[in-house]
C-alpha atoms as a PDB file:
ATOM      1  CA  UNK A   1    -106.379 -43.405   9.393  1.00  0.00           C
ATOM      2  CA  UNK A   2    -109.974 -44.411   8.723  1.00  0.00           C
ATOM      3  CA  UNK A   3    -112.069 -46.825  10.967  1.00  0.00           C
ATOM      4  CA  UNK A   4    -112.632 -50.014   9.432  1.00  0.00           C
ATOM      5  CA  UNK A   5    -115.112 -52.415  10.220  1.00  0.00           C
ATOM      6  CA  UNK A   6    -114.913 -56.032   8.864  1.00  0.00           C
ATOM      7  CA  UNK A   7    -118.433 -56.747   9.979  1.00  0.00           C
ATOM      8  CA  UNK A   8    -120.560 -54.284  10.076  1.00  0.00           C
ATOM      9  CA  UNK A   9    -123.766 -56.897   9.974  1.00  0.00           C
ATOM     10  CA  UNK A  10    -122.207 -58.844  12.853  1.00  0.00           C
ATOM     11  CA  UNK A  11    -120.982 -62.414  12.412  1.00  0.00           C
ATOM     12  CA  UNK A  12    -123.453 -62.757   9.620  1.00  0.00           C
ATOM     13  CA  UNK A  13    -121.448 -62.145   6.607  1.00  0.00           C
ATOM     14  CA  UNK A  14    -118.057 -64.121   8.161  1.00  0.00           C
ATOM     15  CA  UNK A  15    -120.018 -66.871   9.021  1.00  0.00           C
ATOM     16  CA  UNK A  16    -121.888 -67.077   5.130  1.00  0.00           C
ATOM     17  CA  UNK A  17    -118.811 -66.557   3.703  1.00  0.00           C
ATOM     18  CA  UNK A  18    -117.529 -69.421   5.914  1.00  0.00           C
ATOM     19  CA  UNK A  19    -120.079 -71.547   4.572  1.00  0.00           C
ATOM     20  CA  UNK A  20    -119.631 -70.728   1.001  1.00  0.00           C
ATOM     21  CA  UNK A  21    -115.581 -70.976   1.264  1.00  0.00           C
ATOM     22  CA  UNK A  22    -116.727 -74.839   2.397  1.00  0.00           C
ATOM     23  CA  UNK A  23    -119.438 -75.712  -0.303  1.00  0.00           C
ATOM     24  CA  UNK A  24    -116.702 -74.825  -2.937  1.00  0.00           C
ATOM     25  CA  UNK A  25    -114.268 -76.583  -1.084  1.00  0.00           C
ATOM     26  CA  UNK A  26    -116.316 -79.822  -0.521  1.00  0.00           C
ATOM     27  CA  UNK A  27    -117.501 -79.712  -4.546  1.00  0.00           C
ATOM     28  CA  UNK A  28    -113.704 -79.088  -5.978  1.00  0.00           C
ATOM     29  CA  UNK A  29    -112.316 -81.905  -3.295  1.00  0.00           C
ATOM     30  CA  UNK A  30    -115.318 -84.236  -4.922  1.00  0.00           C
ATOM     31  CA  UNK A  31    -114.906 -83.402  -8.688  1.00  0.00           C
ATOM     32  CA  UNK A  32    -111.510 -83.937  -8.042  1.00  0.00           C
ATOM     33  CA  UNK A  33    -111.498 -87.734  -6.783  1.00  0.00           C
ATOM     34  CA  UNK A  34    -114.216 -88.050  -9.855  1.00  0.00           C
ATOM     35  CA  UNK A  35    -111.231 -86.886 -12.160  1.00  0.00           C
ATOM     36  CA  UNK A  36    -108.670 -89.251 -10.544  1.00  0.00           C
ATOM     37  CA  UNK A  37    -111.010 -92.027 -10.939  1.00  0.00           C
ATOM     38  CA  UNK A  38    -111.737 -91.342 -14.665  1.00  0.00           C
ATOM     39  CA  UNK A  39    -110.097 -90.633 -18.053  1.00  0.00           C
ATOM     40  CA  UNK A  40    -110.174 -89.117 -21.201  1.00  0.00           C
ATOM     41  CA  UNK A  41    -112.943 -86.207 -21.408  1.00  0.00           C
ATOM     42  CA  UNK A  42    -114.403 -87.496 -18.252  1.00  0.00           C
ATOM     43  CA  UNK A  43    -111.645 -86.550 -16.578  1.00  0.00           C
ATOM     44  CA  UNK A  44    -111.347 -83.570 -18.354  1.00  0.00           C
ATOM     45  CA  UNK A  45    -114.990 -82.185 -17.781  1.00  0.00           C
ATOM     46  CA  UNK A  46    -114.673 -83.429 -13.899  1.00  0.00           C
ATOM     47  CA  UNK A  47    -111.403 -81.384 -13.904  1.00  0.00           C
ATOM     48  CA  UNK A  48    -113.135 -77.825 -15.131  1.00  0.00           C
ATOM     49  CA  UNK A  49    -116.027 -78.438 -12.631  1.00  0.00           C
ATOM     50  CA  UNK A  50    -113.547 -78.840 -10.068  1.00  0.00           C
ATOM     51  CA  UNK A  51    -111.755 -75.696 -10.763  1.00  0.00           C
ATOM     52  CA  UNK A  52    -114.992 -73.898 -11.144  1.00  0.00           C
ATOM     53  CA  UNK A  53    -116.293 -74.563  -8.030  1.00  0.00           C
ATOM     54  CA  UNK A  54    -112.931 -74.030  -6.206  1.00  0.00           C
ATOM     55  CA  UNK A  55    -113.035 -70.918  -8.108  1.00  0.00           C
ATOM     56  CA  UNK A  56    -116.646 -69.501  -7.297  1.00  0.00           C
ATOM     57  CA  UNK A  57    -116.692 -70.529  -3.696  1.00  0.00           C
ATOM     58  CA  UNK A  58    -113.393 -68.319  -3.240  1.00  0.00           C
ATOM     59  CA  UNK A  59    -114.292 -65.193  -5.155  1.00  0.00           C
ATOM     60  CA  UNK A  60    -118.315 -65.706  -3.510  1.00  0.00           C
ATOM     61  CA  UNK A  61    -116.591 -66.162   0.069  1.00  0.00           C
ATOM     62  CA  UNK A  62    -114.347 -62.915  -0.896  1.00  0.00           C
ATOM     63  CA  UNK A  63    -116.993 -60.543  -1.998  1.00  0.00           C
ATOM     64  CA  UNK A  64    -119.538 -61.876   0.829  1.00  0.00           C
ATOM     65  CA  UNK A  65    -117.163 -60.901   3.399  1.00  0.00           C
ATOM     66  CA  UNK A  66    -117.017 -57.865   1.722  1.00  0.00           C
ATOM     67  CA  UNK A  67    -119.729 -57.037   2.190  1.00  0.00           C
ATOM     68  CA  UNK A  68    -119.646 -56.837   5.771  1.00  0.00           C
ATOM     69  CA  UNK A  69    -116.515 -54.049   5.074  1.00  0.00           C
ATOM     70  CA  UNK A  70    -117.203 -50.738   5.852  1.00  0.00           C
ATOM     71  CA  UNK A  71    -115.154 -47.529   6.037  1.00  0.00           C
ATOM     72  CA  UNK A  72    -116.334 -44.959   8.658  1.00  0.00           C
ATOM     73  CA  UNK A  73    -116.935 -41.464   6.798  1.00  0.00           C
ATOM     74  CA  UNK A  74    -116.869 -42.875   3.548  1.00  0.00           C
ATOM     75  CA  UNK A  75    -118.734 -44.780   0.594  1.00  0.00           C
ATOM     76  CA  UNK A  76    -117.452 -47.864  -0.966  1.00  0.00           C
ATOM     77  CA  UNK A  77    -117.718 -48.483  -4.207  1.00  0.00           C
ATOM     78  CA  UNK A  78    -116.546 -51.350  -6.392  1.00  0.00           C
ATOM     79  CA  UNK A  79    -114.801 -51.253 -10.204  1.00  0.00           C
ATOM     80  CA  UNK A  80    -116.660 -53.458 -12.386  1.00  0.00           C
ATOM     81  CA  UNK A  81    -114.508 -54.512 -14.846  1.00  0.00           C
ATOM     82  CA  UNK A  82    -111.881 -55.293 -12.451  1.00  0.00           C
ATOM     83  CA  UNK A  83    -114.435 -57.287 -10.184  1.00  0.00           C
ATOM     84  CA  UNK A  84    -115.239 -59.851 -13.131  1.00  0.00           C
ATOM     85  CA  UNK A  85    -111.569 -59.967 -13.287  1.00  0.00           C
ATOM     86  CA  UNK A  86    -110.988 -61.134  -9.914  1.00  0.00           C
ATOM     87  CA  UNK A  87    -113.382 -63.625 -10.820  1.00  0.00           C
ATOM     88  CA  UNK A  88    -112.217 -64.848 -14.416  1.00  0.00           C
ATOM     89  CA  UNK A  89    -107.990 -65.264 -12.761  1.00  0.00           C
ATOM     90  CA  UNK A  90    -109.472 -66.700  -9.689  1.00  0.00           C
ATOM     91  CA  UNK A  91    -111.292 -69.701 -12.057  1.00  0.00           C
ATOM     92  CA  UNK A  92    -108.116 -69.795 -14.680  1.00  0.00           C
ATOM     93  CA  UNK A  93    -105.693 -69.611 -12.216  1.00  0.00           C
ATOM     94  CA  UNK A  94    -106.863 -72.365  -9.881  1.00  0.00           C
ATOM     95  CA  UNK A  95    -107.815 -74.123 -13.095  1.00  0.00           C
ATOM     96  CA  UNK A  96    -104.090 -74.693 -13.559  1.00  0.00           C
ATOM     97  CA  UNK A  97    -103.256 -76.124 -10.260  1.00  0.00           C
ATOM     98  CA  UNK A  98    -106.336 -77.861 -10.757  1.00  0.00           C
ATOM     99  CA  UNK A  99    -105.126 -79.602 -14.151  1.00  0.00           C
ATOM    100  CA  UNK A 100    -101.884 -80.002 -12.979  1.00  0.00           C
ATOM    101  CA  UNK A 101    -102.897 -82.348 -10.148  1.00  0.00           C
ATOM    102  CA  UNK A 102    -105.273 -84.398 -12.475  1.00  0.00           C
ATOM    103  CA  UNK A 103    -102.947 -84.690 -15.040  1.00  0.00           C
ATOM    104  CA  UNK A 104     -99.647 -84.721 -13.346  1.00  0.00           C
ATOM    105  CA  UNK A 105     -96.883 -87.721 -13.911  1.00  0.00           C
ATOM    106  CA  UNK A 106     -94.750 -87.560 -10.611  1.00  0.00           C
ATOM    107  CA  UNK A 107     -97.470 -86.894  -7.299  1.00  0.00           C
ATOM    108  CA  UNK A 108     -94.994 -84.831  -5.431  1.00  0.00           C
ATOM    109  CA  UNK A 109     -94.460 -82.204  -8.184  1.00  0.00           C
ATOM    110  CA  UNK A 110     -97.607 -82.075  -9.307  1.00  0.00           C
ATOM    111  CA  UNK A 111     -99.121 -81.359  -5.772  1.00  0.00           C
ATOM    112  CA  UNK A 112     -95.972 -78.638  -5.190  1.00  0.00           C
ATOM    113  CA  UNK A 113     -96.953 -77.085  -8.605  1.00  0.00           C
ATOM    114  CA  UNK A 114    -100.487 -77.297  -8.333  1.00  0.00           C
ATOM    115  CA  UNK A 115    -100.737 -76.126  -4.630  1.00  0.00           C
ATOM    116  CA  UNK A 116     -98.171 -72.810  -5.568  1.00  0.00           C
ATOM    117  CA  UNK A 117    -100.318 -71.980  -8.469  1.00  0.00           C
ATOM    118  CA  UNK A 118    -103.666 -72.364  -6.874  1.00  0.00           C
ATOM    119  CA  UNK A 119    -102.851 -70.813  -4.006  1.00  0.00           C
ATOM    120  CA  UNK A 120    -101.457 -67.837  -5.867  1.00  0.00           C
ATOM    121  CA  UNK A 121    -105.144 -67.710  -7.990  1.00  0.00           C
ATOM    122  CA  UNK A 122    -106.143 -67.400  -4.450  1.00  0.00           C
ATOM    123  CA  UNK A 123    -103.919 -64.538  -3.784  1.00  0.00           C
ATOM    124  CA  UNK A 124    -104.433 -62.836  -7.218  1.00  0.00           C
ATOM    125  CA  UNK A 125    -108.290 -62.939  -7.154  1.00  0.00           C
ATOM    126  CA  UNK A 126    -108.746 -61.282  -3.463  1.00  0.00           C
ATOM    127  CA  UNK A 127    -106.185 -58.754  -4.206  1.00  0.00           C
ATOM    128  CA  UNK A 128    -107.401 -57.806  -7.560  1.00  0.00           C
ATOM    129  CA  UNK A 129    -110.939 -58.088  -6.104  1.00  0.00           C
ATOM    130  CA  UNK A 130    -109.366 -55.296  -3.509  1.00  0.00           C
ATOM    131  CA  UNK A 131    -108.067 -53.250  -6.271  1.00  0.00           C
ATOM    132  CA  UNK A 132    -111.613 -52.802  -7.457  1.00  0.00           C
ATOM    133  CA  UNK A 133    -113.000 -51.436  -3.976  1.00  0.00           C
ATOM    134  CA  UNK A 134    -113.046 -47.712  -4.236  1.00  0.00           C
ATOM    135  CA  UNK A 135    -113.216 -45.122  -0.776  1.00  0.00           C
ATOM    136  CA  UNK A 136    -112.922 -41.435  -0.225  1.00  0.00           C
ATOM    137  CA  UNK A 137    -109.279 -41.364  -0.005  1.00  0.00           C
ATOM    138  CA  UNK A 138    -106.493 -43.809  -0.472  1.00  0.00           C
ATOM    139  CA  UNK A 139    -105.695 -47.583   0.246  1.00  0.00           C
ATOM    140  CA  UNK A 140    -102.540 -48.720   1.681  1.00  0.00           C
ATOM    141  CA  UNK A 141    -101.227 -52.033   2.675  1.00  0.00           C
ATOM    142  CA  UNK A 142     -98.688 -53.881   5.614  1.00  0.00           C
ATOM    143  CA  UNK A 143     -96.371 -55.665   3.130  1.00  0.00           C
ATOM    144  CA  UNK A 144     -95.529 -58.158   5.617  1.00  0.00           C
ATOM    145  CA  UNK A 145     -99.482 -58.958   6.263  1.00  0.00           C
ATOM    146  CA  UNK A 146     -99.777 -58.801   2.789  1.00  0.00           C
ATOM    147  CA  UNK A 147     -96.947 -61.885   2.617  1.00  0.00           C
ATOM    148  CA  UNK A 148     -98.413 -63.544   5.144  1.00  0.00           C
ATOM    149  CA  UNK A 149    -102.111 -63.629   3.731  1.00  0.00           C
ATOM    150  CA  UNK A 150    -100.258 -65.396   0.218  1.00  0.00           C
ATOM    151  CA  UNK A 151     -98.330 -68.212   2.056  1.00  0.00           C
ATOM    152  CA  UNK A 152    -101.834 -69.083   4.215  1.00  0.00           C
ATOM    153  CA  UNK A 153    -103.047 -69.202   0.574  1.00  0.00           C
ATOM    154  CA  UNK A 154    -100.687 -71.572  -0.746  1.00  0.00           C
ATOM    155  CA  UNK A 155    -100.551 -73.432   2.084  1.00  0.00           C
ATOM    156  CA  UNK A 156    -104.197 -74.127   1.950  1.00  0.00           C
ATOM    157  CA  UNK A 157    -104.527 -75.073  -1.421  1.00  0.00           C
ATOM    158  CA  UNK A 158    -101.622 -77.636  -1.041  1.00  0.00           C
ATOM    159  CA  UNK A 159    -103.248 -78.991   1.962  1.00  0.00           C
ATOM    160  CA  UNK A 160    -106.732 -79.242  -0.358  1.00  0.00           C
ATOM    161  CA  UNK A 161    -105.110 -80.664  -2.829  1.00  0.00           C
ATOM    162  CA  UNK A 162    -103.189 -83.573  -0.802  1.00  0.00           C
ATOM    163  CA  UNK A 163    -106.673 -84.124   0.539  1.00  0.00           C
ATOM    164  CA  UNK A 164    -107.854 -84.576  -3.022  1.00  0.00           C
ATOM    165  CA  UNK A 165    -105.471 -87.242  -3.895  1.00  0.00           C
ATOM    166  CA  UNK A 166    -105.299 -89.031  -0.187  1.00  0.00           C
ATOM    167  CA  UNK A 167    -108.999 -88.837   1.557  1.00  0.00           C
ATOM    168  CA  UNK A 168    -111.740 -90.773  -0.004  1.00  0.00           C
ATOM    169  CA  UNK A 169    -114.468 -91.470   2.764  1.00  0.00           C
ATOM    170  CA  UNK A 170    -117.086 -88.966   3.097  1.00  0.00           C
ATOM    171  CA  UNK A 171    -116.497 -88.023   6.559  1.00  0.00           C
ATOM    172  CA  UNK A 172    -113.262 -87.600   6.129  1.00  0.00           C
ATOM    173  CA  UNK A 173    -113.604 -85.199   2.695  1.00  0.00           C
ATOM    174  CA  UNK A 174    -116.429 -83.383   4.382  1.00  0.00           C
ATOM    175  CA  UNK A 175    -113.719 -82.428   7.758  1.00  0.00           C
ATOM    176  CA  UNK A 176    -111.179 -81.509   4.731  1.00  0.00           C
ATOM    177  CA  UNK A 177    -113.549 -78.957   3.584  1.00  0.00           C
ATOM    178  CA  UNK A 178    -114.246 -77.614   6.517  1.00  0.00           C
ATOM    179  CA  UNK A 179    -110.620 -76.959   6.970  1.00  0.00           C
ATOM    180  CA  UNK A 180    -109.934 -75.660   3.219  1.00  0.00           C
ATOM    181  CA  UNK A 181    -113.377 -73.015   4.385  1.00  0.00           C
ATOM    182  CA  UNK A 182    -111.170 -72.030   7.525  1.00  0.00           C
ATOM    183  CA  UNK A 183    -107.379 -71.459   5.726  1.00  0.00           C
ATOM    184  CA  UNK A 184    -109.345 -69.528   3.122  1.00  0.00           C
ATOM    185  CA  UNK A 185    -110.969 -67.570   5.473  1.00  0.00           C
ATOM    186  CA  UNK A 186    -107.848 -66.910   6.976  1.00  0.00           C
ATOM    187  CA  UNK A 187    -106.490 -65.987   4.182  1.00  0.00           C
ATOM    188  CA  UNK A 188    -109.261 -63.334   3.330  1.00  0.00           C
ATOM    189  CA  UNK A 189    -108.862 -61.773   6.989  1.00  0.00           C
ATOM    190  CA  UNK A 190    -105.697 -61.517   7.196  1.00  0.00           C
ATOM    191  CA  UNK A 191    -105.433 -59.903   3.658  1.00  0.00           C
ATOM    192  CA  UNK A 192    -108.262 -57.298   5.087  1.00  0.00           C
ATOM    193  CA  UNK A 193    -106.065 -56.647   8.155  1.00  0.00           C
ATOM    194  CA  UNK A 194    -103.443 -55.598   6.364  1.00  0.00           C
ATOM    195  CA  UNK A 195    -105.325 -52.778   4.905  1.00  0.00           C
ATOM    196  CA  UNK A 196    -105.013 -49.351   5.937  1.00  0.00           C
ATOM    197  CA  UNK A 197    -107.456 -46.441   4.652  1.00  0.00           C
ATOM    198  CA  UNK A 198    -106.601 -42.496   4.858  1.00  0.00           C
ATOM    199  CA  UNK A 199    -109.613 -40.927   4.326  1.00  0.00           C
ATOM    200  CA  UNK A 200    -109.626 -37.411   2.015  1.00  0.00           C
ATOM    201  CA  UNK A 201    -111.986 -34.831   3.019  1.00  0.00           C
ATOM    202  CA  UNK A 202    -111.850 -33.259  -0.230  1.00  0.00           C
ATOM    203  CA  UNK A 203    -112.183 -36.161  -2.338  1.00  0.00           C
ATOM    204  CA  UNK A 204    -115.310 -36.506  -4.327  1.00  0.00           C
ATOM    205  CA  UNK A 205    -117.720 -39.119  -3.892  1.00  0.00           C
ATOM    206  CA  UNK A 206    -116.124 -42.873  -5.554  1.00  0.00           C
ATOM    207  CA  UNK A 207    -116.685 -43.924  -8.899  1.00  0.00           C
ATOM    208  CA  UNK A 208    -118.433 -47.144  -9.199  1.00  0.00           C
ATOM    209  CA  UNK A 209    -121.344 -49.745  -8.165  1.00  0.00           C
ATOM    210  CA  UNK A 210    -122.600 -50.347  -4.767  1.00  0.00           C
ATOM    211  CA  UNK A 211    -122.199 -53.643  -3.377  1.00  0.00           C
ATOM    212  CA  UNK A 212    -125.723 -54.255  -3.298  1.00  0.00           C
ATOM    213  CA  UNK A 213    -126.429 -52.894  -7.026  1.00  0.00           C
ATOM    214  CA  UNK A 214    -123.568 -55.075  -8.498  1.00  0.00           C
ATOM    215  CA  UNK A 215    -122.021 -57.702  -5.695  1.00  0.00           C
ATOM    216  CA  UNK A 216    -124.576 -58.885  -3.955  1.00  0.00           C
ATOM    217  CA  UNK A 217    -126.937 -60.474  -7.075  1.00  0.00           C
ATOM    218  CA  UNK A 218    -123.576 -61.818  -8.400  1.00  0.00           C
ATOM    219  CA  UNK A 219    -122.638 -63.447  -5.583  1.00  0.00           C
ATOM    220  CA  UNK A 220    -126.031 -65.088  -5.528  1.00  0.00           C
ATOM    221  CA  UNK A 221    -126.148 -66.110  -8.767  1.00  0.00           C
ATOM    222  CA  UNK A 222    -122.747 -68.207  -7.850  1.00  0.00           C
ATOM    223  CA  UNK A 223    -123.575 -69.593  -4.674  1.00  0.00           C
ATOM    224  CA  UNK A 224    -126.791 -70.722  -6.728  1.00  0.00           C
ATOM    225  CA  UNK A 225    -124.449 -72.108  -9.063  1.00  0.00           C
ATOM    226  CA  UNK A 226    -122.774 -73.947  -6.268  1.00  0.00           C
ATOM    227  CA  UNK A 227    -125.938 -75.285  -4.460  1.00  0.00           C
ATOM    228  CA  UNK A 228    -126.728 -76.283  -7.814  1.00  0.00           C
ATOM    229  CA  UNK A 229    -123.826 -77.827  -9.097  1.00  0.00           C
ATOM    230  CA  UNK A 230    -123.666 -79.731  -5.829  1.00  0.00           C
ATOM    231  CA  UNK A 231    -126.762 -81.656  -6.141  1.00  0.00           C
ATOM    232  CA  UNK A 232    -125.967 -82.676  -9.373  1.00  0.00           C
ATOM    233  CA  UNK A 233    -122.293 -84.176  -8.442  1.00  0.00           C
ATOM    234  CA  UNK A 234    -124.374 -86.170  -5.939  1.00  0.00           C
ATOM    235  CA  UNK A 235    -126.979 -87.412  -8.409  1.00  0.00           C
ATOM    236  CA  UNK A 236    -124.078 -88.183 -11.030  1.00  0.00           C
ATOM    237  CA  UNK A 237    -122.882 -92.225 -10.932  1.00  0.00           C
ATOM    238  CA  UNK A 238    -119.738 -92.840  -9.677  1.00  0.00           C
ATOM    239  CA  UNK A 239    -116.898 -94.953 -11.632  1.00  0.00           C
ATOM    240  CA  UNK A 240    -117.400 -97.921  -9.164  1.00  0.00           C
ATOM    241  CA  UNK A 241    -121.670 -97.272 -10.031  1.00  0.00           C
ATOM    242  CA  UNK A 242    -120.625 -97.114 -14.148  1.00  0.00           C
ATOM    243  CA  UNK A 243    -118.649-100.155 -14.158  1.00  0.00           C
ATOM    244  CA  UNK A 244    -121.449-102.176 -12.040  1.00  0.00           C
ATOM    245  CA  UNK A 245    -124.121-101.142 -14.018  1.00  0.00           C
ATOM    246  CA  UNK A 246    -121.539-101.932 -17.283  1.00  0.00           C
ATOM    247  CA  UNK A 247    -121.502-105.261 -15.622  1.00  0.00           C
ATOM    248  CA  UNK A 248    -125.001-105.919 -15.146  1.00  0.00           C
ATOM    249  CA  UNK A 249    -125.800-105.065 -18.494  1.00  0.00           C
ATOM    250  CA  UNK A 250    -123.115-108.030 -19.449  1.00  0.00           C
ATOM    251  CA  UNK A 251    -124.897-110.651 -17.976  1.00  0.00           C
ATOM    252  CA  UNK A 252    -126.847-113.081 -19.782  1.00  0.00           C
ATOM    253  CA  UNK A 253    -130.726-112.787 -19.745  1.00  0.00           C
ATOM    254  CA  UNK A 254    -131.531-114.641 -16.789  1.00  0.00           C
ATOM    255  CA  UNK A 255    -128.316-114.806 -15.364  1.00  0.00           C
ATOM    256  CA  UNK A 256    -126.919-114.478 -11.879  1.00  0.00           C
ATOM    257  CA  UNK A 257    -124.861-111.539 -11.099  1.00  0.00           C
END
């Protein structure tokens, strides 16, 4: 069996990939309140932001960590196309749990069926995102490790979710997201841990990009996207601010309020 090493630059990349699990988190929990509290395309548009940022900070807390992953005696290399695919189920996929929270009739179901499905984006995007990582020699993985890594998944997006529907104070949405960072950072580790490596001496050198030739900008593109996307959710009125300013706007010259 190979060596691995899950952090080859110390706690650097865990601890940024922490932090990038919990900006998506925070972002997705906020859109999603904004959803609840709105209708029609509002909702709609507050809905996709949601799922993109859930999306993004998973797949940029994923491929951060990753690159802290090394494999003693051997290159790593990633698949391209199957990269961007990690990233395009991981936005759909939670997209669907996403929607089926904000648009869901009965709140149990919809938090059961939007939890499962989100949490199995979750599942799909790291272990398609794994299927892209190419060594000098073959991957393997523990089954029941494997199992494990998919109900922390669910489990953590149901537990998002709830929070979605049931915290509304700041504090309390900001210790939620902190939380959601953690279970998906679980969920990444415990995924890696189940991987096993037997290394080939006779293999030729992997097929593919480098992590810093292909990952690395991406990922910074999307945690730009994030950092971005975060300030403006902040900046952007709340229903409560629409409606007062509605009100304002109501009121007789001279008037008041």
């Amino acid at each position: 069996m190979g060596h691995l090493d899950h952090a080859t630059f110390g706690w650097l990349t865990p601890l940024l990939s922490y932090v990038m699990a919990c900006i998506g988190a925070a972002l997705a929990l906020r859109c999603t309140l904004r959803a609840l509290a709105a209708s029609g395309s509002s909702r709609r548009n507050w809905l996709l932001t949601a799922a993109s940022a859930l999306g993004t900070g998973i797949w940029t807390m994923h491929f951060v960590a990753m690159l802290g992953f090394s494999v003693k005696g051997s290159a790593l290399r990633y698949n391209v196309p199957l990269t961007v695919l990690s990233l395009i189920v991981a936005m759909a996929v939670v997209g669907g749990g996403v929607f089926a929270v904000g648009y869901g009739q009965g709140r149990g179901r919809a938090l059961a069926l939007g939890g499962l499905t989100t949490g199995l984006g979750v599942a799909s995007m790291h272990y398609i995102g794994m299927s892209a990582v190419r060594v000098k020699g073959s991957i393997a993985y523990d089954p029941m490790l494997v199992g494990l890594s998919v109900v922390i998944a669910v489990v953590a997006a149901t537990a998002a979710l709830w929070a979605a529907l049931n915290i509304h104070t700041p504090v309390a949405m900001g210790f939620a997201s902190l939380v959601m960072g953690a279970a998906v950072s679980s969920m990444h580790y415990t995924g890696m841990a189940a991987v096993s490596v037997t290394p080939d001496p006779f293999a030729g050198s992997p097929a593919g990009a480098t992590a810093m030739q292909f990952i690395f900008p991406l990922a910074v593109g999307l945690g730009s996207y994030l950092f971005l996307t975060s300030a403006f959710v902040a900046l952007s009125p709340t229903a409560q601010e629409h409606a007062a300013s509605a009100s304002a706007q109501r009121l007789p010259e001279g008037a008041a309020p």
